[in-house]
C-alpha atoms as a PDB file:
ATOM      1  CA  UNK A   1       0.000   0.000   0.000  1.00  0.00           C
ATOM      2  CA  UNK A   2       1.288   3.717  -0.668  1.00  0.00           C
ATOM      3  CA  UNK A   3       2.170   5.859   2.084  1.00  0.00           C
ATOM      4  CA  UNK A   4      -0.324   8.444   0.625  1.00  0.00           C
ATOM      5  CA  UNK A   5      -3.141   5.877   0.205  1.00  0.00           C
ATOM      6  CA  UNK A   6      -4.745   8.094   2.675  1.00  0.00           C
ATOM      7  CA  UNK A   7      -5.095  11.594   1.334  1.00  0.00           C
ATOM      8  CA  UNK A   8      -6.930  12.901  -1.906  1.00  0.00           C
ATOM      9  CA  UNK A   9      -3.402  13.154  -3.664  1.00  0.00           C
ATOM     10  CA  UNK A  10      -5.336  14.322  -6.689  1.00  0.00           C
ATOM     11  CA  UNK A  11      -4.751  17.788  -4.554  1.00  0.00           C
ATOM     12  CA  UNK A  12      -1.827  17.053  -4.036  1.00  0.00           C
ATOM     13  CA  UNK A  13       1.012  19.176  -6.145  1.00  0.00           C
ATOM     14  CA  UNK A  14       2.504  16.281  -8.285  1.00  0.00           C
ATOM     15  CA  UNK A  15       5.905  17.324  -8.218  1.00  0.00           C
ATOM     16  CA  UNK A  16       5.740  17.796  -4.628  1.00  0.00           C
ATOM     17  CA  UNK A  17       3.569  14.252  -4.143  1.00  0.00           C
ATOM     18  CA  UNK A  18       6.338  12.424  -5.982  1.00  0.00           C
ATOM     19  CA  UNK A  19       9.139  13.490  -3.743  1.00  0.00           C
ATOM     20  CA  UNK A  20       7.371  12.563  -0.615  1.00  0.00           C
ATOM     21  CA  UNK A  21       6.364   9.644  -2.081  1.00  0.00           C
ATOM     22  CA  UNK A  22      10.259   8.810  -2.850  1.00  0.00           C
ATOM     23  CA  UNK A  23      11.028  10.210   0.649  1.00  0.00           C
ATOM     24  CA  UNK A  24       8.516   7.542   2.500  1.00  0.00           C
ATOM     25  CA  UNK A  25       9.485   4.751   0.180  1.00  0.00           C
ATOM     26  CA  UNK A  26      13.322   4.526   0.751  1.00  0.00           C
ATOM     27  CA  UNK A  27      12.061   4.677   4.546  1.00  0.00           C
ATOM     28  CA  UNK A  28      10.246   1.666   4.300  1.00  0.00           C
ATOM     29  CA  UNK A  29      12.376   0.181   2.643  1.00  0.00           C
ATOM     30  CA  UNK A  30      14.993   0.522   5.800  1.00  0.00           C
ATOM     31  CA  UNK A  31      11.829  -0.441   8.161  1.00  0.00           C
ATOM     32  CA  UNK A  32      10.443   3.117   8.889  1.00  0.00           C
ATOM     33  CA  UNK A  33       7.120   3.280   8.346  1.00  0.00           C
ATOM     34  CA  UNK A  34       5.358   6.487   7.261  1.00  0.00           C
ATOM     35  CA  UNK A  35       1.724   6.927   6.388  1.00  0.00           C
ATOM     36  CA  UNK A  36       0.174  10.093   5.458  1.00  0.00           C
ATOM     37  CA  UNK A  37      -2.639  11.535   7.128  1.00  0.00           C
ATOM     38  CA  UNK A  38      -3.731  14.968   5.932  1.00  0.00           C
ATOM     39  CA  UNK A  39      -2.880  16.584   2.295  1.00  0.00           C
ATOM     40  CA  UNK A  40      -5.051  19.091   1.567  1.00  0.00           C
ATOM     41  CA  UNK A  41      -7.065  21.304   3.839  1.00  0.00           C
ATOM     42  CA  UNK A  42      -9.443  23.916   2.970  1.00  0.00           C
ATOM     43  CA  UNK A  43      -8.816  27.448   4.990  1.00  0.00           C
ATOM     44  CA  UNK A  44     -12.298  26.828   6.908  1.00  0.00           C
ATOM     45  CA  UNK A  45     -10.692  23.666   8.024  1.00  0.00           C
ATOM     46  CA  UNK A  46      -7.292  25.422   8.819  1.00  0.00           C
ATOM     47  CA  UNK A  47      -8.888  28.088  10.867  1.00  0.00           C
ATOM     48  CA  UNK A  48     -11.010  25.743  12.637  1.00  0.00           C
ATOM     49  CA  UNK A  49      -7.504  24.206  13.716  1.00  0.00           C
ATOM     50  CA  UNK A  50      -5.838  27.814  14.508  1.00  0.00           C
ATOM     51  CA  UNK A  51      -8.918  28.689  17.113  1.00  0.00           C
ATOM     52  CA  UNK A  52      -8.022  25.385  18.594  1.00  0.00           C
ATOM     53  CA  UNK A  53      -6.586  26.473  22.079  1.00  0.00           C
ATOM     54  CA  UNK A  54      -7.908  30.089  21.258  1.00  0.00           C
ATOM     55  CA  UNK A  55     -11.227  30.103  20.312  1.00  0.00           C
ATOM     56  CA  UNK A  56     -12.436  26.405  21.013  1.00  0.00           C
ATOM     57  CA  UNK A  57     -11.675  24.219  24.046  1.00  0.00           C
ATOM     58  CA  UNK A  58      -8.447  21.941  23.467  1.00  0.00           C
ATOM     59  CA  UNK A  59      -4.377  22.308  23.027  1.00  0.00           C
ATOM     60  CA  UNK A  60      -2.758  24.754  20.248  1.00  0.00           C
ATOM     61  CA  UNK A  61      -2.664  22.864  17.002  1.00  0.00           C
ATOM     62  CA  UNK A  62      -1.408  25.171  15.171  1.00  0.00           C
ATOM     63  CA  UNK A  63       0.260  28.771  14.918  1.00  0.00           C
ATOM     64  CA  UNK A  64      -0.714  28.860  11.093  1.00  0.00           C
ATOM     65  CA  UNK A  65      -4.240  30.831   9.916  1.00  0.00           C
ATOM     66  CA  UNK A  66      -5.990  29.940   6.326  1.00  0.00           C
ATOM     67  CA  UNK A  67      -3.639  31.133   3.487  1.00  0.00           C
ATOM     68  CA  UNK A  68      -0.584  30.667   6.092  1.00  0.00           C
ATOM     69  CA  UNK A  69      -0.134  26.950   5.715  1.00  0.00           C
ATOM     70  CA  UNK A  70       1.070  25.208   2.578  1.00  0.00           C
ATOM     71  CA  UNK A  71      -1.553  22.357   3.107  1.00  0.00           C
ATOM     72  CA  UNK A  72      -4.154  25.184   1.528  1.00  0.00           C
ATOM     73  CA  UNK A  73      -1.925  24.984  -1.772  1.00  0.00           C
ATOM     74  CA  UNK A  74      -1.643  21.102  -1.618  1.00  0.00           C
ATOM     75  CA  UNK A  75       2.135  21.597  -0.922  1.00  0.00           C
ATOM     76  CA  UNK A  76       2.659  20.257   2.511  1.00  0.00           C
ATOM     77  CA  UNK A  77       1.289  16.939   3.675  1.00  0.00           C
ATOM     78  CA  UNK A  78       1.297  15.486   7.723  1.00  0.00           C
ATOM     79  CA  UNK A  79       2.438  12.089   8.101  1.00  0.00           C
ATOM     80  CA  UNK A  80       2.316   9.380  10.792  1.00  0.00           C
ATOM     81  CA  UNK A  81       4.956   6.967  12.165  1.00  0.00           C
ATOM     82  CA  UNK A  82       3.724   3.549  12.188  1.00  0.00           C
ATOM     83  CA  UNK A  83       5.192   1.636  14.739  1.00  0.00           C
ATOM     84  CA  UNK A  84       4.573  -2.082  14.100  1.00  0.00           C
ATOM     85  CA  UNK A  85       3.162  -4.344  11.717  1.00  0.00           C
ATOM     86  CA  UNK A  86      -0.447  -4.697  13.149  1.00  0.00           C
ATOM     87  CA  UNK A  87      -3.605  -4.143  11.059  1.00  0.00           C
ATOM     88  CA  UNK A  88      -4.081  -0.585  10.569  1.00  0.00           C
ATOM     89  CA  UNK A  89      -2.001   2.327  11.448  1.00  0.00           C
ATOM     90  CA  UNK A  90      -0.163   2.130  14.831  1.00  0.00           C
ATOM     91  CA  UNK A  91       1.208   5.754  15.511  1.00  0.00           C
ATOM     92  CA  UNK A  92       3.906   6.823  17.670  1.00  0.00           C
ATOM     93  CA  UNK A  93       3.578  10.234  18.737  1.00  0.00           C
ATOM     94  CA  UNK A  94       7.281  10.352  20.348  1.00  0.00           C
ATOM     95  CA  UNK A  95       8.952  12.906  18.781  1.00  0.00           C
ATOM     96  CA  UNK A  96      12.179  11.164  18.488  1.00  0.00           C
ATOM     97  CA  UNK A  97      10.405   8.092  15.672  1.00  0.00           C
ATOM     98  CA  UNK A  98       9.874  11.119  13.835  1.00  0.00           C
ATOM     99  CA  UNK A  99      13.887  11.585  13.310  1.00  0.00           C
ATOM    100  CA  UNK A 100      14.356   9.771   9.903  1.00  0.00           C
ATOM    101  CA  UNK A 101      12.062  12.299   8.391  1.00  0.00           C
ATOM    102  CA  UNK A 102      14.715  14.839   8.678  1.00  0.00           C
ATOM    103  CA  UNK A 103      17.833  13.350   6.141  1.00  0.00           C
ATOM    104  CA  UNK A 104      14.953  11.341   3.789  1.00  0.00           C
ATOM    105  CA  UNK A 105      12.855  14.399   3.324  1.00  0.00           C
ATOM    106  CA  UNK A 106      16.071  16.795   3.155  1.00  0.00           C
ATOM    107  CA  UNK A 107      17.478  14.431   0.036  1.00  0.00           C
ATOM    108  CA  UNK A 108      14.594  14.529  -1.780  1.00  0.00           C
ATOM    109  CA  UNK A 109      14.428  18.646  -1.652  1.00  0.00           C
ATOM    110  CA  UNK A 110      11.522  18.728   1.309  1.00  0.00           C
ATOM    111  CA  UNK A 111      11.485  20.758   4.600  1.00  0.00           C
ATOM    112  CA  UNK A 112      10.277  18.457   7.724  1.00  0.00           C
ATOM    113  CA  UNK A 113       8.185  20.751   9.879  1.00  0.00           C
ATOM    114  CA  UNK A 114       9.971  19.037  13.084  1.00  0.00           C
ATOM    115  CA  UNK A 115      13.578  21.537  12.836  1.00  0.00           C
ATOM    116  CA  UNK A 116      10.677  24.473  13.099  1.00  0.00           C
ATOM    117  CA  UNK A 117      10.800  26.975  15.999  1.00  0.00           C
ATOM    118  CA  UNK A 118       7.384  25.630  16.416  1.00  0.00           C
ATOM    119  CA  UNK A 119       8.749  21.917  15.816  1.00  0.00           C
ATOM    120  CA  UNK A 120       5.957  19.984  13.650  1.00  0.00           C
ATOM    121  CA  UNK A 121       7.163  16.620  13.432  1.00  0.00           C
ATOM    122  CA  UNK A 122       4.606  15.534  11.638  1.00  0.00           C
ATOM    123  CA  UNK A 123       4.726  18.062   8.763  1.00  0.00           C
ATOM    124  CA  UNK A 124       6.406  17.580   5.335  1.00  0.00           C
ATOM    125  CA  UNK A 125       6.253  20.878   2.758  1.00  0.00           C
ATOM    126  CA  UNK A 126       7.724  21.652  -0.176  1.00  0.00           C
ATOM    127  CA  UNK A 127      11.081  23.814  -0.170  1.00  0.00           C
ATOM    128  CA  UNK A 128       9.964  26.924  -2.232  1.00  0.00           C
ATOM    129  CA  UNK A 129       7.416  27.535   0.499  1.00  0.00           C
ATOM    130  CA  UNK A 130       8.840  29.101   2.974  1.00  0.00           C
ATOM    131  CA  UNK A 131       8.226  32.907   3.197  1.00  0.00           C
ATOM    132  CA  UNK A 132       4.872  34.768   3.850  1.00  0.00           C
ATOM    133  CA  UNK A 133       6.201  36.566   1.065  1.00  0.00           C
ATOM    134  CA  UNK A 134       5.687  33.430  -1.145  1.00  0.00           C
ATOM    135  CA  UNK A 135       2.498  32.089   0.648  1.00  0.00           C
ATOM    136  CA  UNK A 136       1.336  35.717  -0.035  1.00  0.00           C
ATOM    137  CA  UNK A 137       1.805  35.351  -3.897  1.00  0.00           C
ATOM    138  CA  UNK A 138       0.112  31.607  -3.802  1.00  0.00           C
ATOM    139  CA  UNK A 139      -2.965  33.098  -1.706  1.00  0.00           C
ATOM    140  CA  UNK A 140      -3.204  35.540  -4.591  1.00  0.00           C
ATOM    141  CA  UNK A 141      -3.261  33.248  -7.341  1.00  0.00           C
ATOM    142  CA  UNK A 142      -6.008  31.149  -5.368  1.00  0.00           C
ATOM    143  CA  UNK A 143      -7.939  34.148  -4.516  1.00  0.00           C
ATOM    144  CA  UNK A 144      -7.954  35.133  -8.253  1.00  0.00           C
ATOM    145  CA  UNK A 145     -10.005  31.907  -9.215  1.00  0.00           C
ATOM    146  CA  UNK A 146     -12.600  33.069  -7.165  1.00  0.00           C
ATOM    147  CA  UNK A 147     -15.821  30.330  -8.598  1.00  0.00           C
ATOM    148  CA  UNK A 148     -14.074  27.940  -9.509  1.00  0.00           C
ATOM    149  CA  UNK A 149     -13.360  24.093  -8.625  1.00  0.00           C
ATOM    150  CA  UNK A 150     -11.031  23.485  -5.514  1.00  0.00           C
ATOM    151  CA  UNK A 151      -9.185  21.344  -8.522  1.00  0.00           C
ATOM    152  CA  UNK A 152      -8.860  24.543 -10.728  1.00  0.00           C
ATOM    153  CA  UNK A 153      -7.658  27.183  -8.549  1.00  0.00           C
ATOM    154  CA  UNK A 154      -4.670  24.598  -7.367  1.00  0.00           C
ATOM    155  CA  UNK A 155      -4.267  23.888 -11.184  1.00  0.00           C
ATOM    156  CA  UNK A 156      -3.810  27.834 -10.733  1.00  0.00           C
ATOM    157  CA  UNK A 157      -1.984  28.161  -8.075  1.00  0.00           C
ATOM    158  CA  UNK A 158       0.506  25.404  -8.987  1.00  0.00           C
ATOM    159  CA  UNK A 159       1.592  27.390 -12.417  1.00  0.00           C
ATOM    160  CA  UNK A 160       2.188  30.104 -10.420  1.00  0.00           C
ATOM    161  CA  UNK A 161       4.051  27.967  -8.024  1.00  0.00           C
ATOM    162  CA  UNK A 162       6.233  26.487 -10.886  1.00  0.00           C
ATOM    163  CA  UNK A 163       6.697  30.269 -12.146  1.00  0.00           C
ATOM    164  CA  UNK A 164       8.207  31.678  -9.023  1.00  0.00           C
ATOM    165  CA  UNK A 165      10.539  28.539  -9.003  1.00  0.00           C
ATOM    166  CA  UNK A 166      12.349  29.469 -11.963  1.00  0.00           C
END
């Protein structure tokens, strides 16, 4: 089974999917299991994880609002660290299992949320996707293709992604 068998990755950036993908693979292939658990989130569904802590009862989630979060632009994806061979996904939440995501997703050209100030150990993002400067010009690009599909304005928003790359 894929590591991403668990996300829409048809919102996923394909570039960006096929790294990770790479990334996850050569650690299972050394015995670290990886599975993915969130690709793409809408901003209704990243604010309602911001106010978590703030707003609404529970712990801080996140320090990321809509349009400040590559998972909007299908460019960052949150993995899990399955820690046996049972059916289903057995996840370790111990920061340290989350250590082989640091060379694997560095080789491959990825940023692993978990060297953060904020340390997100479960986070894996694209490299060009680092400055609100940059998120700034992606929220634009979405914001332009106001009506259409979720599909279309990342079709959108990934041109202009591949634009500001070169």
């Amino acid at each position: 089974m894929s590591p991403l068998s668990r996300i829409d990755v048809s919102l996923i950036e394909p570039d960006f999917r096929l790294r990770v993908e790479l990334a996850l693979q050569e650690l299972s292939r050394s015995g670290v299991a990886f599975v993915a658990t969130c690709g793409f989130r809408s901003a209704q569904e990243q604010d309602a994880l911001y106010g978590s802590g703030r707003t609404t009862r529970g712990p801080i989630i996140t320090h990321a609002r809509a349009f400040e979060s590559a998972h909007q632009f299908g460019l960052a994806i949150d993995v899990v660290r399955d820690i046996d061979d049972k059916p289903g996904v057995q996840p370790s939440w111990h920061a340290g299992d989350y250590l082989p995501l640091a060379m694997a997703t560095k080789k491959f050209g990825l940023v692993w949320g978990g060297l953060w100030r904020f340390p997100d150990a479960p986070h894996i993002q694209d490299d060009r996707v680092l400055t609100s400067y940059q998120m700034a010009a992606l929220k634009s690009a979405w914001l332009k293709s106001a009506g259409a599909s979720t599909q279309e304005k990342l079709n959108v928003v990934w041109s202009a992604h591949r634009e500001g790359k070169k």
